[in-house]
N, C-alpha and C. Protein backbone atom coordinates (compact mmCIF):
# COMPACT_ATOMS: atom_id res chain seq x y z
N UNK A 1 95.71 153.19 66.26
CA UNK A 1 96.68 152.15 66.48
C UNK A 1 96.56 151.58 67.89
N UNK A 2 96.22 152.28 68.64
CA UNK A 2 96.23 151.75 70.08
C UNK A 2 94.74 150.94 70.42
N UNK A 3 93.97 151.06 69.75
CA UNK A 3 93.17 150.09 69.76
C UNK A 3 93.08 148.82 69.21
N UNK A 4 93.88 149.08 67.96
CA UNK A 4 94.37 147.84 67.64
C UNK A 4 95.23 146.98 68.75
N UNK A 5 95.97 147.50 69.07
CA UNK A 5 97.25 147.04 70.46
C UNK A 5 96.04 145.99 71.25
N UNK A 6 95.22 146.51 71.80
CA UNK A 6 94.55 146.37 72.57
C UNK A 6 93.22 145.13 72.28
N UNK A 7 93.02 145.34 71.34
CA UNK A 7 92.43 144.49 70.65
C UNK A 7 92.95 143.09 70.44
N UNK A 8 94.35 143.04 70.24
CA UNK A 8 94.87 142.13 69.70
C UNK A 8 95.25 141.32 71.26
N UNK A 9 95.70 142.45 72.12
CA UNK A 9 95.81 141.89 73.86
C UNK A 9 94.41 141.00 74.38
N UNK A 10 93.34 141.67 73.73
CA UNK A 10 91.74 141.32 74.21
C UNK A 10 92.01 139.89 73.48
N UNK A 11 92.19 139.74 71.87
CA UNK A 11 92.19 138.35 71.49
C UNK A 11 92.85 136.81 72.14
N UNK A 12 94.20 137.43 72.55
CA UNK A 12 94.97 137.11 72.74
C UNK A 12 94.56 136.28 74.46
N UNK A 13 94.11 137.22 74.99
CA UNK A 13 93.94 136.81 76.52
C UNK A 13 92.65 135.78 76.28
N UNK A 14 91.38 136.08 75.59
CA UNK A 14 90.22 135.14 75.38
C UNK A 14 91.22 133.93 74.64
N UNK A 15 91.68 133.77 74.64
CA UNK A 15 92.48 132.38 73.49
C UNK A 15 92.91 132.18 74.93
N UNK A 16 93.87 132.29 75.25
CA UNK A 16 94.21 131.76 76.82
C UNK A 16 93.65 131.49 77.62
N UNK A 17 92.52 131.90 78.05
CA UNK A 17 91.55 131.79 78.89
C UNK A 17 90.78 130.30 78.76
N UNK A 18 90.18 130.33 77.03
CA UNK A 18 89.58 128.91 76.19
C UNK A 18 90.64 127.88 76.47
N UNK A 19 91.76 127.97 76.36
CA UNK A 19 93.03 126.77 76.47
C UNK A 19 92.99 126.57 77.83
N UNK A 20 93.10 127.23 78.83
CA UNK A 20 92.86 126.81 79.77
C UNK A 20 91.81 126.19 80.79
N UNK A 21 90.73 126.76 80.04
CA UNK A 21 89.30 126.12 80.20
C UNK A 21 89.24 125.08 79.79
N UNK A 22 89.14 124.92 78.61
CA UNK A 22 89.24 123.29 77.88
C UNK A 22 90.29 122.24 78.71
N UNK A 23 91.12 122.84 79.42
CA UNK A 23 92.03 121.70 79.67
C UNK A 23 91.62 122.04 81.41
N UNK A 24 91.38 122.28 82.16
CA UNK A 24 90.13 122.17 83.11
C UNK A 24 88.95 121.53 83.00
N UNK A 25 88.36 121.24 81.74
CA UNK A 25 87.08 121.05 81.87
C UNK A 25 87.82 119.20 81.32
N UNK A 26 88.38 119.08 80.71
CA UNK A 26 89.25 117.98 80.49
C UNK A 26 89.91 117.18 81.75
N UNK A 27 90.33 117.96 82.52
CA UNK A 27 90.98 117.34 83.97
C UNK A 27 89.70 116.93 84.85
N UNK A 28 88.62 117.76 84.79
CA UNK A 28 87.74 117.38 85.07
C UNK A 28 87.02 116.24 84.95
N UNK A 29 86.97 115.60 83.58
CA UNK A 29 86.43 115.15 82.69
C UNK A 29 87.27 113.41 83.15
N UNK A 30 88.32 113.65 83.50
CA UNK A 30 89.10 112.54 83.84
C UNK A 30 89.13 112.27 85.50
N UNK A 31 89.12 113.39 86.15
CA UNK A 31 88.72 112.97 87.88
C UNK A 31 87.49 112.27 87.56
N UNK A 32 86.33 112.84 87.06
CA UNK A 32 84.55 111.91 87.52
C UNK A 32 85.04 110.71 86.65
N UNK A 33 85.73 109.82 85.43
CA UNK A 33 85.89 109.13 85.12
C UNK A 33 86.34 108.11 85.74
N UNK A 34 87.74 108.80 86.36
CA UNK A 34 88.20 107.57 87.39
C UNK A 34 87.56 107.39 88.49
N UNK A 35 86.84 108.50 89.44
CA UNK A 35 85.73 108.49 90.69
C UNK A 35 85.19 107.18 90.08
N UNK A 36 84.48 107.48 89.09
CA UNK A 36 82.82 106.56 89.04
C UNK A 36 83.71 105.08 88.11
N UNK A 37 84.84 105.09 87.79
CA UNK A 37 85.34 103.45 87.86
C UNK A 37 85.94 103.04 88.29
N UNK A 38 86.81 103.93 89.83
CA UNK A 38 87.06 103.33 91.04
C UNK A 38 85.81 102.90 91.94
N UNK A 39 84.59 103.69 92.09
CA UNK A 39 83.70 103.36 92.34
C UNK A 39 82.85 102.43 91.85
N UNK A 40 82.73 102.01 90.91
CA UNK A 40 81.89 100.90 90.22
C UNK A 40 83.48 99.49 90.34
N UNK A 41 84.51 99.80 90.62
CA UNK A 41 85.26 98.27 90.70
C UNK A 41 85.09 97.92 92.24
N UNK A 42 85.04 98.88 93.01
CA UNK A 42 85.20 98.58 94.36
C UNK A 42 83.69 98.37 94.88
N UNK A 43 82.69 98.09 93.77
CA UNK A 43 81.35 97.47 93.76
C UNK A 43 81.28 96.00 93.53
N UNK A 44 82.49 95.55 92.53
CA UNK A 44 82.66 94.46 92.08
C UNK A 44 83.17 93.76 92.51
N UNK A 45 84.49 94.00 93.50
CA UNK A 45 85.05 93.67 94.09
C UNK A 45 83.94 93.19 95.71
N UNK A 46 83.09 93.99 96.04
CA UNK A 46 82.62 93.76 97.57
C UNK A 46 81.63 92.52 96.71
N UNK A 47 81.12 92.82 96.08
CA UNK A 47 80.04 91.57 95.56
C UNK A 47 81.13 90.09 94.97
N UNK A 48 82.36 90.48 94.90
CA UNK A 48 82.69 89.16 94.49
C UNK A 48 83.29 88.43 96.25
N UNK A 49 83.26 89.21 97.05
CA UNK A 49 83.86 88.77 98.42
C UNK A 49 82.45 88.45 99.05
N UNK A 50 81.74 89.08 99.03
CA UNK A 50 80.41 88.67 99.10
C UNK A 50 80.06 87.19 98.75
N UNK A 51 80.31 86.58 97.49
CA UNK A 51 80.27 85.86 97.16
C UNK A 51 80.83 84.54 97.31
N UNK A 52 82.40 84.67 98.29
CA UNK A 52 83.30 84.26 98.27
C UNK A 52 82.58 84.24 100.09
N UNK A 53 82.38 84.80 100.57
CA UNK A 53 81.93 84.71 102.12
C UNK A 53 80.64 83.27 101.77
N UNK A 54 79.79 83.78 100.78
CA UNK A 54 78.68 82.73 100.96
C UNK A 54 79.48 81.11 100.91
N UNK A 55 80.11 80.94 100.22
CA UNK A 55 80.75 79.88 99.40
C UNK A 55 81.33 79.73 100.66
N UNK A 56 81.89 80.25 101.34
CA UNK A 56 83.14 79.90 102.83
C UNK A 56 81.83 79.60 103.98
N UNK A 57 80.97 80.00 104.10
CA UNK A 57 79.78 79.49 104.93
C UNK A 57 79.47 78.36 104.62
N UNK A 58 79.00 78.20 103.29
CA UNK A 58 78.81 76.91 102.74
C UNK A 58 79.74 75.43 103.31
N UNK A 59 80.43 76.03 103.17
CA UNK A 59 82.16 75.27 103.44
C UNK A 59 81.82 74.56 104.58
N UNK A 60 81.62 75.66 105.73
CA UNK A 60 81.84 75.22 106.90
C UNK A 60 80.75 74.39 107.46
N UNK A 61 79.54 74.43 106.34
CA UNK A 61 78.67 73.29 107.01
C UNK A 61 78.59 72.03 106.67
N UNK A 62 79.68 71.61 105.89
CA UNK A 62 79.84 70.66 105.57
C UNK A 62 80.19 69.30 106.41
N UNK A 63 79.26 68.03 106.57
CA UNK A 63 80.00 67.21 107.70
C UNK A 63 81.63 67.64 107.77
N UNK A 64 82.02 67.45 108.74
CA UNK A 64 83.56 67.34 109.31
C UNK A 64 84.44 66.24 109.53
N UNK A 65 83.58 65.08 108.79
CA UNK A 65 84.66 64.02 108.98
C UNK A 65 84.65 64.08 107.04
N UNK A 66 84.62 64.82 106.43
CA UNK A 66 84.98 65.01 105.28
C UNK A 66 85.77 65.68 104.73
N UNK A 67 86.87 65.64 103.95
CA UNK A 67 87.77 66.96 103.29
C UNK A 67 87.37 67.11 102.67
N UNK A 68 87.31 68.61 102.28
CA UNK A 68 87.15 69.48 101.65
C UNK A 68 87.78 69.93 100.54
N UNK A 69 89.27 69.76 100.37
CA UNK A 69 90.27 69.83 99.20
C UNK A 69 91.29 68.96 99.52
N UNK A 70 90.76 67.49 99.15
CA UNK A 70 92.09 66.65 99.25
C UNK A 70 92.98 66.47 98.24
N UNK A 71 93.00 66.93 97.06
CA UNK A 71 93.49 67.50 95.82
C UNK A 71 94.14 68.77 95.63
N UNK A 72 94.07 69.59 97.01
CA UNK A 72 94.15 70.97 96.98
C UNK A 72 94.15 71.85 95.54
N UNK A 73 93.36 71.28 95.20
CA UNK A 73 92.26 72.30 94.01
C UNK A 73 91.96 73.76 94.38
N UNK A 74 90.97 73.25 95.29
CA UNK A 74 90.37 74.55 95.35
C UNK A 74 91.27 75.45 96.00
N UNK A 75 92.35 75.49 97.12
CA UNK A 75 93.27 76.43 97.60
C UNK A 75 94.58 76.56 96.81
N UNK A 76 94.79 75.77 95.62
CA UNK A 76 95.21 76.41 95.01
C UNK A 76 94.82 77.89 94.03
N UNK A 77 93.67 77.59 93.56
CA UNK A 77 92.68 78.43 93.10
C UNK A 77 92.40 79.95 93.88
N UNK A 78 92.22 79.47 95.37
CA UNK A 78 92.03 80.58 96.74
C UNK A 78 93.13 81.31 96.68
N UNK A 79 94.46 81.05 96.39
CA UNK A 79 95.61 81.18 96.71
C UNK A 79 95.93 82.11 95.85
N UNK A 80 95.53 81.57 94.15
CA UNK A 80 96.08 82.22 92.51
C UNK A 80 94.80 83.45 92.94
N UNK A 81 93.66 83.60 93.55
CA UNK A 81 93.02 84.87 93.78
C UNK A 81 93.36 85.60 94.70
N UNK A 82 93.89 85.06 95.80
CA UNK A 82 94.82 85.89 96.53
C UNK A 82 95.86 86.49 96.37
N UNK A 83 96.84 85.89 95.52
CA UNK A 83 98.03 86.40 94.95
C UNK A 83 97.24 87.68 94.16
N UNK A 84 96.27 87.51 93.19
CA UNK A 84 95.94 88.48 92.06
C UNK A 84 95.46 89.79 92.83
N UNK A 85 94.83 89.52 94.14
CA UNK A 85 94.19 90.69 94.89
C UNK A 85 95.15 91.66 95.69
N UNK A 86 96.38 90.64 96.07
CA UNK A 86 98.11 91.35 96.72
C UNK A 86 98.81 92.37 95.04
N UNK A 87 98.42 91.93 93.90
CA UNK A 87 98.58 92.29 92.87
C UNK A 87 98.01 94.08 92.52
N UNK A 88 96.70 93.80 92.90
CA UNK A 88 95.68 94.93 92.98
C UNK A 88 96.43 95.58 93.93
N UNK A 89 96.33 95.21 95.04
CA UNK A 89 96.40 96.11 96.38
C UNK A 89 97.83 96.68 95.90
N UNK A 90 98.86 96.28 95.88
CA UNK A 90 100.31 97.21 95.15
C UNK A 90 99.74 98.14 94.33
N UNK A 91 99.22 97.91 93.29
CA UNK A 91 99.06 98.65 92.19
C UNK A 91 98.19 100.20 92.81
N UNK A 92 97.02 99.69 93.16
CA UNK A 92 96.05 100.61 93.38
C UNK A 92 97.01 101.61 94.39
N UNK A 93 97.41 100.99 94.97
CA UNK A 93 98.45 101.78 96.14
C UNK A 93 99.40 103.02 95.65
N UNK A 94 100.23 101.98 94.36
CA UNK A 94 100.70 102.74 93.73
C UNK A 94 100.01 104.30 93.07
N UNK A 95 99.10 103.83 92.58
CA UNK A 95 98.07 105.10 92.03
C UNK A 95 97.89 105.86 92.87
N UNK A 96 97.53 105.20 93.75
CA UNK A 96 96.61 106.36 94.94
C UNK A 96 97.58 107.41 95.40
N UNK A 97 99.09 106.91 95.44
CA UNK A 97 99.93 107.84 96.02
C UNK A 97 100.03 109.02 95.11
N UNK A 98 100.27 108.29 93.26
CA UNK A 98 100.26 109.34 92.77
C UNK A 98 99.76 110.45 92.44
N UNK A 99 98.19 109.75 92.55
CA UNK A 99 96.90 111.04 93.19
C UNK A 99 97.25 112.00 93.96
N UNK A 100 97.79 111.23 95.20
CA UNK A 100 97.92 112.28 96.84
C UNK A 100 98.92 113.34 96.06
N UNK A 101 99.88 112.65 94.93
CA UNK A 101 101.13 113.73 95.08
C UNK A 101 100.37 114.46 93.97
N UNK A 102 99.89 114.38 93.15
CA UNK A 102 99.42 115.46 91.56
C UNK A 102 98.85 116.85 92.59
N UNK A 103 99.56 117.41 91.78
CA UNK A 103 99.11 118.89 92.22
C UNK A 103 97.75 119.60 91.85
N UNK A 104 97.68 118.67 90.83
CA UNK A 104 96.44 119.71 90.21
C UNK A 104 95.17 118.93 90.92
N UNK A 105 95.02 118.21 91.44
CA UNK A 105 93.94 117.41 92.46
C UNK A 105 94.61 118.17 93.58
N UNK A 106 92.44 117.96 94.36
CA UNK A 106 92.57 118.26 95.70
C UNK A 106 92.02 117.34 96.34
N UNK A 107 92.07 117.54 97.74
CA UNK A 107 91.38 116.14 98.76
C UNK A 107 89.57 116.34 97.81
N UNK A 108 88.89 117.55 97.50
CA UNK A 108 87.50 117.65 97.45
C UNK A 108 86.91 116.83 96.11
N UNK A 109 88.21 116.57 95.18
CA UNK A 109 88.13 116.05 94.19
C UNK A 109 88.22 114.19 94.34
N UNK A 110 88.00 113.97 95.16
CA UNK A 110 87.90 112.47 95.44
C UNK A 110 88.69 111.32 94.65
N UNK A 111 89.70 111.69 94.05
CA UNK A 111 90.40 110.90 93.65
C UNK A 111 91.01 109.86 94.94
N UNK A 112 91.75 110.33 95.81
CA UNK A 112 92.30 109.71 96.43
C UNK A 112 91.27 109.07 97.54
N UNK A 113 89.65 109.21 97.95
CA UNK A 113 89.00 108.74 98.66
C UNK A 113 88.29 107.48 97.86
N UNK A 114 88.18 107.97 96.57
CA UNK A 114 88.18 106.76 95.78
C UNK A 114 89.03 105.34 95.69
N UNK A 115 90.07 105.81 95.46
CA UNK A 115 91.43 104.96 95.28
C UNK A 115 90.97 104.17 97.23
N UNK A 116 91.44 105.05 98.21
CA UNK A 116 91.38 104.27 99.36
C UNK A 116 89.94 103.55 99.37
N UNK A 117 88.67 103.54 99.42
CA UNK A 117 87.57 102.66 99.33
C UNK A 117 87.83 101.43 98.04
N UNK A 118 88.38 101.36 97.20
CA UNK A 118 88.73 100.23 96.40
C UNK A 118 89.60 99.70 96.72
N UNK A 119 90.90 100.14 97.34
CA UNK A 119 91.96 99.19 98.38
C UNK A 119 91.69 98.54 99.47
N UNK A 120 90.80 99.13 100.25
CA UNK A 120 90.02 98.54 101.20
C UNK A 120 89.34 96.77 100.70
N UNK A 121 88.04 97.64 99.68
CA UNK A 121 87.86 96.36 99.52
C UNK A 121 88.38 95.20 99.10
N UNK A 122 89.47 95.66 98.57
CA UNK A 122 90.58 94.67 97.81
C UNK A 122 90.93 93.97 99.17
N UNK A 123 91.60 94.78 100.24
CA UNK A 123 91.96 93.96 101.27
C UNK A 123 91.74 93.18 101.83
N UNK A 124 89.96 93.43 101.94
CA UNK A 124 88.97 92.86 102.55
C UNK A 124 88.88 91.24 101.65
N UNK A 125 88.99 91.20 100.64
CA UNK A 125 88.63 90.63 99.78
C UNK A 125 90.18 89.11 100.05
N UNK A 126 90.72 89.93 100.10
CA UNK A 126 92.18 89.64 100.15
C UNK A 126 92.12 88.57 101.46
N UNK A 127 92.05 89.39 102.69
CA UNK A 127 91.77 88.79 104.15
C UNK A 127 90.62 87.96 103.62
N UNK A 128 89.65 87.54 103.59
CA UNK A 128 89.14 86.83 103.63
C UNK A 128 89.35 85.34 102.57
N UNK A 129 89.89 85.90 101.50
CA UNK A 129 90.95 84.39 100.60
C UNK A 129 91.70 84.28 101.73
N UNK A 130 92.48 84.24 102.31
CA UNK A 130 93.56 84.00 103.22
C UNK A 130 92.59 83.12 104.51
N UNK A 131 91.51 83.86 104.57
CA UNK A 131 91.37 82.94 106.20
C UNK A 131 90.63 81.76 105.67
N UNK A 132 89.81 81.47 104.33
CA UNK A 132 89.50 80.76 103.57
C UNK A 132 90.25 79.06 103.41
N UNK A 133 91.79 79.74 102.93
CA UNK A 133 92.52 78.66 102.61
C UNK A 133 93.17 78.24 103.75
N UNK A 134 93.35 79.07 105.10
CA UNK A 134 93.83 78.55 106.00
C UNK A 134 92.65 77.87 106.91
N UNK A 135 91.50 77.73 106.88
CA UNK A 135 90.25 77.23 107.59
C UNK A 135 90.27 75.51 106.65
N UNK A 136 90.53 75.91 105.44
CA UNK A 136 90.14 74.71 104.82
C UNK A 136 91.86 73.59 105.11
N UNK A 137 92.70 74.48 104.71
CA UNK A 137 94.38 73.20 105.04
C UNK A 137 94.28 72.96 106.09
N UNK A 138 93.69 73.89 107.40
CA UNK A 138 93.17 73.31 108.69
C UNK A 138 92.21 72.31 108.94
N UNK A 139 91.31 72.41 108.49
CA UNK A 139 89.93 71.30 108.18
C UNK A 139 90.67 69.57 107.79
N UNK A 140 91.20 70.08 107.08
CA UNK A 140 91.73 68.65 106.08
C UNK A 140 93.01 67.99 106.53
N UNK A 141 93.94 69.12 107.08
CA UNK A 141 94.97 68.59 107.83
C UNK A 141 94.55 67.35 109.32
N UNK A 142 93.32 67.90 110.17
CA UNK A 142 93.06 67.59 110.89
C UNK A 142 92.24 65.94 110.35
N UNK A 143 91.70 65.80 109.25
CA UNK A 143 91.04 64.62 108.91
C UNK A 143 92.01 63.75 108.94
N UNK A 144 93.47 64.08 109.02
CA UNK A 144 94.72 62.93 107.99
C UNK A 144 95.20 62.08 109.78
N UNK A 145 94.75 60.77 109.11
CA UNK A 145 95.51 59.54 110.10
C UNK A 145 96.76 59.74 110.48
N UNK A 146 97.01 59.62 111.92
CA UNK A 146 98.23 60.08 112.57
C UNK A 146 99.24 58.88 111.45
N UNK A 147 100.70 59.16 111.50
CA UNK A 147 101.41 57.98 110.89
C UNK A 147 101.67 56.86 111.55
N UNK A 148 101.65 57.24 112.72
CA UNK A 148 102.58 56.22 114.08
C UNK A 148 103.76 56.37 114.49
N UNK A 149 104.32 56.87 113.41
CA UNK A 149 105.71 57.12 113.38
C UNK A 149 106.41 57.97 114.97
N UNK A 150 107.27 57.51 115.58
CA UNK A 150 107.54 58.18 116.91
C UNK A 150 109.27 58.74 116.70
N UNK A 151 109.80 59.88 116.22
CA UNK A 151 110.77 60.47 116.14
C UNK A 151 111.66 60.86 117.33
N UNK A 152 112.87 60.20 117.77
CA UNK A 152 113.68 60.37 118.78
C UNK A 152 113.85 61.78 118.55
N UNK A 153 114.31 62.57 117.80
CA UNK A 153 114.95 63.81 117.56
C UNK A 153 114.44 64.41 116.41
N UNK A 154 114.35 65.97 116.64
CA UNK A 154 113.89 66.86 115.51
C UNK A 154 114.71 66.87 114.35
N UNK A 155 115.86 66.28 114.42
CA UNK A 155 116.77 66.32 112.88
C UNK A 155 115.84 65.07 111.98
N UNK A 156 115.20 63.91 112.71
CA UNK A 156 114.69 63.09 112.18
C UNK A 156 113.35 63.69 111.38
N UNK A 157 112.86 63.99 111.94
CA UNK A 157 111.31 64.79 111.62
C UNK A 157 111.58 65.44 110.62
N UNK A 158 112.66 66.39 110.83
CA UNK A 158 112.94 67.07 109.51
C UNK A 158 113.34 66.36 108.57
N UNK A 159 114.19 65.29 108.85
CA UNK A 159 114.50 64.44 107.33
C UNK A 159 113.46 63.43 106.85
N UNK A 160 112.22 63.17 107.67
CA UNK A 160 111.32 62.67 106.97
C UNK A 160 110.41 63.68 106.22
N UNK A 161 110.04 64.93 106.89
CA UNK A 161 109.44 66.01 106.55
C UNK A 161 109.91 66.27 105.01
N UNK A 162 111.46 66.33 104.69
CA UNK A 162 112.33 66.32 103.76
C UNK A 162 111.73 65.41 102.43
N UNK A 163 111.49 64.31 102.63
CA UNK A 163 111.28 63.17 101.76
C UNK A 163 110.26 63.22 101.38
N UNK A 164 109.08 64.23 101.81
CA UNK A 164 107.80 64.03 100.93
C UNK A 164 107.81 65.27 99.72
């Protein structure tokens, strides 16, 4: 009888052992998942700012007695990708904290070095829409014919400012 006891303790502990393995090798299975597609977005992300740098070079060699978005097209556009990248950057943020806090991750498990290298580039990505649309409303602001208009007082300015 006491080997039976014992036997059944031996079964009992290998069954626990497998459940807990499997769900280790599972947690596992989900850290390298998110690693390698935080890592492959924050690839996508530097090549689309990349891209977005060439296009802003481009920009700037353009004669200068020309605007550039007198339709403000394109900074609206700069703007709806900037908003979407302030979008990212919350979110990812959000995650990343909840990484830092999960217990069952450690710093060696790269979740959270992941998460920060894809916020980065988001930022990056981010800062550079921003200096984009402010280089170009600068560019174009500066092309526009003074009015003539000569305002005694700043309440005036503001109520013409008002009317457009």
């Amino acid at each position: 009888m006491r080997v039976h006891v014992q036997s059944e303790f031996t079964l009992s502990t290998v069954a626990s052992v497998q459940e807990v393995t499997a769900r280790n090798l599972h947690l596992l299975q989900t850290i390298e998942s998110t690693v390698n597609r935080l890592s492959s977005d924050a690839h996508l992300v530097q090549s689309i700012s990349r891209a977005f740098d060439e296009v802003f070079a481009a920009i700037k060699q353009r004669p200068a007695e020309k605007a550039i978005d007198p339709d403000g097209i394109i900074c609206g556009a700069l703007r709806k990708a900037s908003d979407a990248a302030s979008r990212m950057y919350g979110t990812c943020n959000a995650k990343r904290q909840a990484a830092h806090e999960d217990k069952r991750l450690n710093a060696d498990d790269g979740v959270v070095d992941a998460y920060d290298d894809f916020i980065d580039e988001i930022h990056a990505m981010h800062d550079l829409l921003e200096e984009m649309i402010e280089w170009i409303d600068i560019h174009d602001a500066s092309l526009e014919l003074p009015s003539g208009v000569v305002y005694s007082n700043v309440d005036d300015l503001f109520e013409a400012l008002n009317k457009d």
